[in-house]
PDB file of N, CA and C in Angstrom:
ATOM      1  N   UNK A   1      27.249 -21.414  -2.727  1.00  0.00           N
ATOM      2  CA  UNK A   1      27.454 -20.978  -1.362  1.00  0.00           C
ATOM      3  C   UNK A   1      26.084 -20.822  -0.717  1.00  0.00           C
ATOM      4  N   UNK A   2      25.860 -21.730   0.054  1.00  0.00           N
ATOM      5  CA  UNK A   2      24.462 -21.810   0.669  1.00  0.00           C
ATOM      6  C   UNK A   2      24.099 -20.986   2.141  1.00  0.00           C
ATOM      7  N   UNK A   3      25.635 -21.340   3.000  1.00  0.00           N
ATOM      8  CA  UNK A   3      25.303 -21.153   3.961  1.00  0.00           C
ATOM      9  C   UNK A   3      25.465 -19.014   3.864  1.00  0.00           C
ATOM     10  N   UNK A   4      25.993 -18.308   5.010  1.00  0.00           N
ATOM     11  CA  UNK A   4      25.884 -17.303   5.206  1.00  0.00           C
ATOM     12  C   UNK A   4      27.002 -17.059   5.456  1.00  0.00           C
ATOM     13  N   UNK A   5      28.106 -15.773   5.421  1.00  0.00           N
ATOM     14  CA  UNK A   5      29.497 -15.434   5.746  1.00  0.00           C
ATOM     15  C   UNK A   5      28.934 -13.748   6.161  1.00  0.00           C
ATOM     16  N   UNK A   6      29.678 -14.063   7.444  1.00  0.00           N
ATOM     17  CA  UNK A   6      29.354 -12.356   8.252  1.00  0.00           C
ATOM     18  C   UNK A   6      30.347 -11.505   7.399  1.00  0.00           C
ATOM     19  N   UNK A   7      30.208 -10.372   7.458  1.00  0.00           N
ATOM     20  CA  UNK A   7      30.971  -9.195   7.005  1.00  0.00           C
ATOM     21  C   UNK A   7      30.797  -8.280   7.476  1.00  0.00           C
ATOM     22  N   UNK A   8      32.127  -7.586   8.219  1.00  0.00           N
ATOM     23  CA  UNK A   8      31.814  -6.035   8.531  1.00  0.00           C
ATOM     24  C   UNK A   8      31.493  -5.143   7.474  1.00  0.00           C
ATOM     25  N   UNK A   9      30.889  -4.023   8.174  1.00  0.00           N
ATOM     26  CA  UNK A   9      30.269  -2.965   7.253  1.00  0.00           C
ATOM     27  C   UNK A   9      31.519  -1.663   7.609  1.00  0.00           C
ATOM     28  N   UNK A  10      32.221  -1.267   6.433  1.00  0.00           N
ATOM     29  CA  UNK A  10      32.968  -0.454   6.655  1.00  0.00           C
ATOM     30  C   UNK A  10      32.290   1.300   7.219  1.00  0.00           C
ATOM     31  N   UNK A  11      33.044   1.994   7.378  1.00  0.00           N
ATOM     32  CA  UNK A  11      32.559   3.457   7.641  1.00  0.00           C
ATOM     33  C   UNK A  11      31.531   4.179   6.929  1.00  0.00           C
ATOM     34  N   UNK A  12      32.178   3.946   5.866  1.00  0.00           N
ATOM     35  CA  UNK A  12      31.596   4.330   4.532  1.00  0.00           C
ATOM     36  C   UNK A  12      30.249   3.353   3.702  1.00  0.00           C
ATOM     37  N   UNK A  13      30.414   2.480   4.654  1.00  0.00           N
ATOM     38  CA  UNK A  13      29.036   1.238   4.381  1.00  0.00           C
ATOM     39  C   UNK A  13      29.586   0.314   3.312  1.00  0.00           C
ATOM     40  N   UNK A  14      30.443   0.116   3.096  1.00  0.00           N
ATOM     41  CA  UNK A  14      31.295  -0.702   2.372  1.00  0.00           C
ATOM     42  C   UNK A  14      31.380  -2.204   2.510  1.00  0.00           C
ATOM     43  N   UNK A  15      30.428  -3.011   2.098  1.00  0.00           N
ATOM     44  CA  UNK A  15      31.193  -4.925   2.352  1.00  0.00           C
ATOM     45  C   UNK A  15      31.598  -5.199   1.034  1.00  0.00           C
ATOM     46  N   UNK A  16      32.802  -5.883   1.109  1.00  0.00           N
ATOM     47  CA  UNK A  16      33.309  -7.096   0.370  1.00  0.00           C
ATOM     48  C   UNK A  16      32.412  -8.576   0.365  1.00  0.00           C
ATOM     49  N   UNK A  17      32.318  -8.311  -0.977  1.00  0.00           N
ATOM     50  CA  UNK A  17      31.883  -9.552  -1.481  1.00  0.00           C
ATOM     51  C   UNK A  17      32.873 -11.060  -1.480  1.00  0.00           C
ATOM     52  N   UNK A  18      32.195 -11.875  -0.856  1.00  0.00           N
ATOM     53  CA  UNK A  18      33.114 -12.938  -0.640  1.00  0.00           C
ATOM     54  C   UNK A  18      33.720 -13.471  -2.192  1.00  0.00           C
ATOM     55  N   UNK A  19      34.778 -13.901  -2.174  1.00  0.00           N
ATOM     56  CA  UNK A  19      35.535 -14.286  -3.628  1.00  0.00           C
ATOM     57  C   UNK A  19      34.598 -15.334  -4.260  1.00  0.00           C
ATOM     58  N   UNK A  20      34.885 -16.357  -3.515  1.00  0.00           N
ATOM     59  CA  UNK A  20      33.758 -17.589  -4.466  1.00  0.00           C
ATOM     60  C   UNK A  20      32.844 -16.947  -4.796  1.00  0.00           C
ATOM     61  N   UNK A  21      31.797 -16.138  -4.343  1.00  0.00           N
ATOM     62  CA  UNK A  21      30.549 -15.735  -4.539  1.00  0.00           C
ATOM     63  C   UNK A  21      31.231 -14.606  -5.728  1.00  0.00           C
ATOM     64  N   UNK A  22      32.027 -13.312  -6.260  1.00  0.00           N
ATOM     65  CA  UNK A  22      31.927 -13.145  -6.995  1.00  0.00           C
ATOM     66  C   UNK A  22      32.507 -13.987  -8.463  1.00  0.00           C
ATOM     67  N   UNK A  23      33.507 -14.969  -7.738  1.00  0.00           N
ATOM     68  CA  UNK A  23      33.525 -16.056  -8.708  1.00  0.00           C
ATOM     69  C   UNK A  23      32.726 -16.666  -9.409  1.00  0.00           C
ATOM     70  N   UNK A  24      31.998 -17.120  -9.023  1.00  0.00           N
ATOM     71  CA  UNK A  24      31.007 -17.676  -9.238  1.00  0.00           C
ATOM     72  C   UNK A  24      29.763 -17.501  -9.999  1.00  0.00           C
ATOM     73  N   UNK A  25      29.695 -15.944  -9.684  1.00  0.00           N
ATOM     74  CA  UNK A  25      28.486 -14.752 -10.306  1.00  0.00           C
ATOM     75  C   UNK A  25      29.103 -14.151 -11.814  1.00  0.00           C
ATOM     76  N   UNK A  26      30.964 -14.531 -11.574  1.00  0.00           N
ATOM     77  CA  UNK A  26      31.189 -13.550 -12.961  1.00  0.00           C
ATOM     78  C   UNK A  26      31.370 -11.546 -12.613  1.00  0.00           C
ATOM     79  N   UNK A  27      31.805 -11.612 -11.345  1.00  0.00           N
ATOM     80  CA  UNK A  27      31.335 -10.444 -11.115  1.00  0.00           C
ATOM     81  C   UNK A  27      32.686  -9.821 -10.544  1.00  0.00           C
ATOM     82  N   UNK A  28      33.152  -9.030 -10.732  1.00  0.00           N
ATOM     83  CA  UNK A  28      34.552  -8.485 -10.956  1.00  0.00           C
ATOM     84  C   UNK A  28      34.557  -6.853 -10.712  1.00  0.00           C
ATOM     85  N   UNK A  29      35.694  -6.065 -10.036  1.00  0.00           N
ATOM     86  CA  UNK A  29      35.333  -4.838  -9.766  1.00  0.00           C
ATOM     87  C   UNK A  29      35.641  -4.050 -11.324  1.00  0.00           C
ATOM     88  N   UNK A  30      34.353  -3.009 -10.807  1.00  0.00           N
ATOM     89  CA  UNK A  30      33.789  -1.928 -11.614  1.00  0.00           C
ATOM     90  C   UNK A  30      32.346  -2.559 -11.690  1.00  0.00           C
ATOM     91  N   UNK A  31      31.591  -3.738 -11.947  1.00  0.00           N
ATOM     92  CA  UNK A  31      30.643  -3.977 -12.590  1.00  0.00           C
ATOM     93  C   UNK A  31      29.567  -3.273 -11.337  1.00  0.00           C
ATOM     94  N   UNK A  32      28.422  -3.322 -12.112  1.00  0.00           N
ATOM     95  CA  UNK A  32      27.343  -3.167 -11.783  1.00  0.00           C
ATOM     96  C   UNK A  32      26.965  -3.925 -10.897  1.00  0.00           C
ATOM     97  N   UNK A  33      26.090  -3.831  -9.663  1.00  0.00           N
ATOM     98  CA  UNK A  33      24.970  -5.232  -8.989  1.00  0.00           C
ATOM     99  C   UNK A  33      23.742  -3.925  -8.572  1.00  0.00           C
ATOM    100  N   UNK A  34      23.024  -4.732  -8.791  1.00  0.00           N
ATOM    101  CA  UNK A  34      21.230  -4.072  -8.134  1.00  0.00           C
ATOM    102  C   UNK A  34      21.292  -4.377  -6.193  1.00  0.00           C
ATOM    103  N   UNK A  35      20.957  -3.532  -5.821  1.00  0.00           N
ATOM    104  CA  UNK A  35      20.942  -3.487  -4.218  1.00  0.00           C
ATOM    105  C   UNK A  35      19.770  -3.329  -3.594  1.00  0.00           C
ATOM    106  N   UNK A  36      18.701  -3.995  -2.949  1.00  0.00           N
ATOM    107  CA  UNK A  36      17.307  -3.318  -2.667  1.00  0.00           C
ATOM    108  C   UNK A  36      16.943  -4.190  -1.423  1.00  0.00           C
ATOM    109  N   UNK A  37      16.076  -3.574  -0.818  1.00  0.00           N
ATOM    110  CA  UNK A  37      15.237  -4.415   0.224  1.00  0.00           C
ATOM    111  C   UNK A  37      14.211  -4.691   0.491  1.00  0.00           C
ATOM    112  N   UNK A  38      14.095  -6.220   0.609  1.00  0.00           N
ATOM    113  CA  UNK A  38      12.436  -7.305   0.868  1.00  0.00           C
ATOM    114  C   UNK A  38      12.000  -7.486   2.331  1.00  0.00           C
ATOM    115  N   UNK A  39      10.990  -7.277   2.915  1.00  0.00           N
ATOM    116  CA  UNK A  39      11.041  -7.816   4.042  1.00  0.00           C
ATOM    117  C   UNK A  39      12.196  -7.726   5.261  1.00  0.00           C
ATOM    118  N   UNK A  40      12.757  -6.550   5.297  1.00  0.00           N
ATOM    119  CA  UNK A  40      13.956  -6.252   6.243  1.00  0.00           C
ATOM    120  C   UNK A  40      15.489  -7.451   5.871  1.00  0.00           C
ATOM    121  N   UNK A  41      15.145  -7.771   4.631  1.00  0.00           N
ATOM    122  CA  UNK A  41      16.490  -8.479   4.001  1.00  0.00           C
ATOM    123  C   UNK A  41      17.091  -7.695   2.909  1.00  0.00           C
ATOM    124  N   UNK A  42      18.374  -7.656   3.173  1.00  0.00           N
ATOM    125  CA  UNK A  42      19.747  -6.618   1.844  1.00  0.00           C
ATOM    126  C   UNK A  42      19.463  -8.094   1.361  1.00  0.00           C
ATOM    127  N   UNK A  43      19.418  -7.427  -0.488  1.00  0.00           N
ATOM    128  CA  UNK A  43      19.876  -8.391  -1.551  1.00  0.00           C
ATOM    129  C   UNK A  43      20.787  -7.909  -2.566  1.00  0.00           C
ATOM    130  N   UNK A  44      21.592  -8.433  -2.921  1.00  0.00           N
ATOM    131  CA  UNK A  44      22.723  -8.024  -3.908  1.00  0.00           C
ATOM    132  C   UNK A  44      22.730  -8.514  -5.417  1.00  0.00           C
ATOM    133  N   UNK A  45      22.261  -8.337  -6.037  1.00  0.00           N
ATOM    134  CA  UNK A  45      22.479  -9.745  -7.705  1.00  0.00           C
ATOM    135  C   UNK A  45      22.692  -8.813  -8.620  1.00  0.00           C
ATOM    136  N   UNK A  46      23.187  -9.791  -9.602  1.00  0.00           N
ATOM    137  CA  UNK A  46      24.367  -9.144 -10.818  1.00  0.00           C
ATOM    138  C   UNK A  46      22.663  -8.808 -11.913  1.00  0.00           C
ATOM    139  N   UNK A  47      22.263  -7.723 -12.000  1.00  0.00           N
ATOM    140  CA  UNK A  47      21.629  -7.671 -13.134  1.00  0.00           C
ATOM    141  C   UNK A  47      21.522  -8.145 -14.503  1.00  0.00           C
ATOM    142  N   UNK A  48      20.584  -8.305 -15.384  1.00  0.00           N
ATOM    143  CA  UNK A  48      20.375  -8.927 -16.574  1.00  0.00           C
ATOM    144  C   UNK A  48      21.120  -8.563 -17.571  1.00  0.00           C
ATOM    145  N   UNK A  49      22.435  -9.080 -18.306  1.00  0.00           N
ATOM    146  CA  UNK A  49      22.479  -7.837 -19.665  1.00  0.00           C
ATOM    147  C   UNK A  49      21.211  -8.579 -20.869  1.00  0.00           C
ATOM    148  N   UNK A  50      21.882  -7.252 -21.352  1.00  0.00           N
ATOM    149  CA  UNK A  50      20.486  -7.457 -23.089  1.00  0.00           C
ATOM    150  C   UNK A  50      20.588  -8.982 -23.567  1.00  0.00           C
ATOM    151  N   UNK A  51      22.223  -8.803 -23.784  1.00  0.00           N
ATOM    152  CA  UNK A  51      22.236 -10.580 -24.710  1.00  0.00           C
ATOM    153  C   UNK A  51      21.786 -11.823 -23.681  1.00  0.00           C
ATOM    154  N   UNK A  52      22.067 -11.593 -22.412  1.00  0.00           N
ATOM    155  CA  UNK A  52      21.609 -12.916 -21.619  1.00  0.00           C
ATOM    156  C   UNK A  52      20.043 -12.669 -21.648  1.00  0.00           C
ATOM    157  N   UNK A  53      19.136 -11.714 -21.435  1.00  0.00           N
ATOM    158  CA  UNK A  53      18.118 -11.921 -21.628  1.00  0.00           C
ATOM    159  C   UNK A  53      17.485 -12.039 -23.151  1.00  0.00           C
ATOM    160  N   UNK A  54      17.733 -11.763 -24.276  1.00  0.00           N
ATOM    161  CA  UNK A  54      17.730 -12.030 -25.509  1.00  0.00           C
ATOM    162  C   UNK A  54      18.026 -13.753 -25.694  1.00  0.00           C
ATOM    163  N   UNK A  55      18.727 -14.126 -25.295  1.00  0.00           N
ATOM    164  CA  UNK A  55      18.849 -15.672 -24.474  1.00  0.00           C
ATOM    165  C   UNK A  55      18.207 -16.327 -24.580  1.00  0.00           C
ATOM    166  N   UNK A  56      17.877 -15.534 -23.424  1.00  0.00           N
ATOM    167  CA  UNK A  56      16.922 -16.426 -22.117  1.00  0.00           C
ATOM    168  C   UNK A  56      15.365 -16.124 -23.338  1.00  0.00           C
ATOM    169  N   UNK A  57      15.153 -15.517 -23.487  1.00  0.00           N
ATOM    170  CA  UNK A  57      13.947 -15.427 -24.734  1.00  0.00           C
ATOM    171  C   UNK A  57      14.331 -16.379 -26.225  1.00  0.00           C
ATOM    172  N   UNK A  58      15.381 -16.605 -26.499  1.00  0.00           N
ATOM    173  CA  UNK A  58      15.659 -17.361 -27.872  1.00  0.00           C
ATOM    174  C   UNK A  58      14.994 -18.619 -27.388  1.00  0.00           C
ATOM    175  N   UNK A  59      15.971 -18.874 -26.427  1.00  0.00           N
ATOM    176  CA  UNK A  59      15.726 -20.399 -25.612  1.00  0.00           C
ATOM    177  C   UNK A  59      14.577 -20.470 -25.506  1.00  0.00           C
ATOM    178  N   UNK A  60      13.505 -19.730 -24.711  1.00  0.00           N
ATOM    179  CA  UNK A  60      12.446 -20.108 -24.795  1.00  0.00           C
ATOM    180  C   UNK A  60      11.288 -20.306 -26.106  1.00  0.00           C
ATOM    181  N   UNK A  61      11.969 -19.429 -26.859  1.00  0.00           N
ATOM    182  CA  UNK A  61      10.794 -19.828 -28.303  1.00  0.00           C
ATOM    183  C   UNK A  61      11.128 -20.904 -28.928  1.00  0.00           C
ATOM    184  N   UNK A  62      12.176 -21.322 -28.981  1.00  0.00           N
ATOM    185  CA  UNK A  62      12.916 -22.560 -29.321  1.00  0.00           C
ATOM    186  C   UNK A  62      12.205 -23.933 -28.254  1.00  0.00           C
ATOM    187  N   UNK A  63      11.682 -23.612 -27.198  1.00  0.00           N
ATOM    188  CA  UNK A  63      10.956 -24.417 -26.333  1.00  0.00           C
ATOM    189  C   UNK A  63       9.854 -24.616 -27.174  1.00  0.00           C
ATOM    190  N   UNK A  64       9.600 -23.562 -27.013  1.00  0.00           N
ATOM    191  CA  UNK A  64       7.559 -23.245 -27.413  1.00  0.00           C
ATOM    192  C   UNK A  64       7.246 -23.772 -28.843  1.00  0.00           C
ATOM    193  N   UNK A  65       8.544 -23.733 -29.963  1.00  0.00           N
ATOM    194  CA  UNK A  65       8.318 -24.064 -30.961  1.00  0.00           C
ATOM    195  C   UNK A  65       8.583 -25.765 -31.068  1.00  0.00           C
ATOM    196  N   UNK A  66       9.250 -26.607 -30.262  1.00  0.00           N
ATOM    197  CA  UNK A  66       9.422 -27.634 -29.779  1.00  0.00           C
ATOM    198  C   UNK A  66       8.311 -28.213 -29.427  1.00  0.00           C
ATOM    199  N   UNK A  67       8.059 -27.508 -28.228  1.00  0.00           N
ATOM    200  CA  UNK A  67       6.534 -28.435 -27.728  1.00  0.00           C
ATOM    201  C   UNK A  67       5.510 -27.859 -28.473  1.00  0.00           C
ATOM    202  N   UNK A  68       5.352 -27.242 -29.644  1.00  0.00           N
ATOM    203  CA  UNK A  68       4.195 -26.886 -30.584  1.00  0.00           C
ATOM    204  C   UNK A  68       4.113 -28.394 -31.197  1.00  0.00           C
ATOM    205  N   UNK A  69       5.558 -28.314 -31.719  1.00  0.00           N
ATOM    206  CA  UNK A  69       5.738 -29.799 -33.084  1.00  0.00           C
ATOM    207  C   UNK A  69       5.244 -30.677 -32.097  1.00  0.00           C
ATOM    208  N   UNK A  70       5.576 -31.027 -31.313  1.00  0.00           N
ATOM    209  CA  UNK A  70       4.798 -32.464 -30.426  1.00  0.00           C
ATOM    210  C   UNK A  70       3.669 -32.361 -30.093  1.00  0.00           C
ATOM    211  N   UNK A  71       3.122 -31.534 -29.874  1.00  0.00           N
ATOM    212  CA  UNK A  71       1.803 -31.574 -29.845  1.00  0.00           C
ATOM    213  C   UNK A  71       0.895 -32.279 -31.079  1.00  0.00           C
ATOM    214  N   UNK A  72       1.798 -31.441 -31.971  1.00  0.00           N
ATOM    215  CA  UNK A  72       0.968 -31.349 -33.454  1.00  0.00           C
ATOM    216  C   UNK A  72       0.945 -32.809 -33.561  1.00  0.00           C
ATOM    217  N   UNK A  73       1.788 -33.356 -33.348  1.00  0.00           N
ATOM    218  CA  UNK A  73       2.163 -34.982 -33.655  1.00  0.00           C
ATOM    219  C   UNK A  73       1.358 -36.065 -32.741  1.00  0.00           C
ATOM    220  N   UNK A  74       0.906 -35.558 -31.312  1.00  0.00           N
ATOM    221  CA  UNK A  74      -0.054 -36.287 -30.457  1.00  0.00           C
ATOM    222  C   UNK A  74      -1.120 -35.792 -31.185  1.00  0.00           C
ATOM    223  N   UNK A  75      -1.202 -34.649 -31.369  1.00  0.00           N
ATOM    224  CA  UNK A  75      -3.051 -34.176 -32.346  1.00  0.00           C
ATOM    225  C   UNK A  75      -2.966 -35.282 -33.527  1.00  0.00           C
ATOM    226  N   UNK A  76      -2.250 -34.936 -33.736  1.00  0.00           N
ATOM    227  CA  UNK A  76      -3.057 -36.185 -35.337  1.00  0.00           C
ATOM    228  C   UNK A  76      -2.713 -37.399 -35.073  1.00  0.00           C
ATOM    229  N   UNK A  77      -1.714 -38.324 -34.180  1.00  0.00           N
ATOM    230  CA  UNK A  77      -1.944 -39.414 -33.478  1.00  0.00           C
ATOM    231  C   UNK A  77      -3.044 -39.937 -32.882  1.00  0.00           C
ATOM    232  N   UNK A  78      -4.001 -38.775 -31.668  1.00  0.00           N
ATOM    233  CA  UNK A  78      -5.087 -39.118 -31.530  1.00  0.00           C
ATOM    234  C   UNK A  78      -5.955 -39.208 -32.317  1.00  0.00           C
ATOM    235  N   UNK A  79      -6.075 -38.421 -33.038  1.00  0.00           N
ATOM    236  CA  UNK A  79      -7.077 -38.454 -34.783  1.00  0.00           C
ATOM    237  C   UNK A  79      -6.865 -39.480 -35.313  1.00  0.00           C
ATOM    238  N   UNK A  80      -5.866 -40.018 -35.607  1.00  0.00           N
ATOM    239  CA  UNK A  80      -6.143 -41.628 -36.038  1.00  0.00           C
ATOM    240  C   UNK A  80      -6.176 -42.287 -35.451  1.00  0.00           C
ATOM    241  N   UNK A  81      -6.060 -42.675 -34.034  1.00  0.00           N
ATOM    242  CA  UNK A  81      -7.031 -43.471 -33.216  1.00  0.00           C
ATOM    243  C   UNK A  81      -7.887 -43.437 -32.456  1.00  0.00           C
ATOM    244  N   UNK A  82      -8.479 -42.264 -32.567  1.00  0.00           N
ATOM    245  CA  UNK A  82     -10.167 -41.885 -32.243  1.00  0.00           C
ATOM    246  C   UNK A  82     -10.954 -41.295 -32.815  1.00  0.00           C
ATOM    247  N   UNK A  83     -10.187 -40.954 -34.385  1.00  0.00           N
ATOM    248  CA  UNK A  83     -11.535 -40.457 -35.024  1.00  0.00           C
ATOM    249  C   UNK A  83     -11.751 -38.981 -34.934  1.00  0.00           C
ATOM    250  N   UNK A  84     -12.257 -38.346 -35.813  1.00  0.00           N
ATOM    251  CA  UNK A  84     -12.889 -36.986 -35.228  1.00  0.00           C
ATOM    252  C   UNK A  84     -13.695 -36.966 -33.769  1.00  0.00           C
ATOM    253  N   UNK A  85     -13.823 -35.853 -33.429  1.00  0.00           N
ATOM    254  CA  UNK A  85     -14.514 -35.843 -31.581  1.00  0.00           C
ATOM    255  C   UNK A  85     -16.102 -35.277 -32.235  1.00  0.00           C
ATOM    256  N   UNK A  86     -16.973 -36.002 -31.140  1.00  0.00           N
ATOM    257  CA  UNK A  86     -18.003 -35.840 -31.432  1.00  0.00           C
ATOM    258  C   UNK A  86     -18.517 -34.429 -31.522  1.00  0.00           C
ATOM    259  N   UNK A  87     -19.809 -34.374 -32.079  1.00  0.00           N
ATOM    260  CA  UNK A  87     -20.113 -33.217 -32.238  1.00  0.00           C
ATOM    261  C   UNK A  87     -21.451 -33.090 -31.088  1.00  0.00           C
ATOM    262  N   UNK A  88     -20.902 -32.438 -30.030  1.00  0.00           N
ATOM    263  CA  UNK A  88     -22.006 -32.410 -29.088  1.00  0.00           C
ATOM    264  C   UNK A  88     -23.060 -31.394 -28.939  1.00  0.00           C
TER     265      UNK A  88
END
């Protein structure tokens, strides 16, 4: 959902979240969302849990340990076709 959907603000300061958008987010009543303001803009987003960021960290060492091995494999590729590097 790119564009923007107006919403009244109830009495009580109350908006409804448009459906697709909590569709979409996974976000269902009772849950949690973080509420704060940038630059005279309301932002709304579903906070991190532990396991999605535990994740989001697996995934990345699983990167890092990925592009380690390839490296290792261009390092000694170049070593056999250039030799040790000079000693300047």
């Amino acid at each position: 959902m790119t564009g923007g959907q107006e919403r009244k603000v109830g009495e009580r300061g109350q908006v409804t979240l448009p459906k697709e958008l909590r569709e979409e987010l996974n976000i269902h009543g009772g849950d949690v969302v973080l509420v704060h303001e940038e630059d005279g803009k309301i932002t709304i987003e579903k906070p991190v849990g532990r396991e999605e960021l535990a994740e989001g960290y697996r995934r990345r060492a699983a990167e890092a340990k990925a592009l380690s091995a390839e490296m290792g494999g261009v390092s000694r590729e170049a070593d056999e076709h250039l030799g040790d590097a000079p000693e300047w």
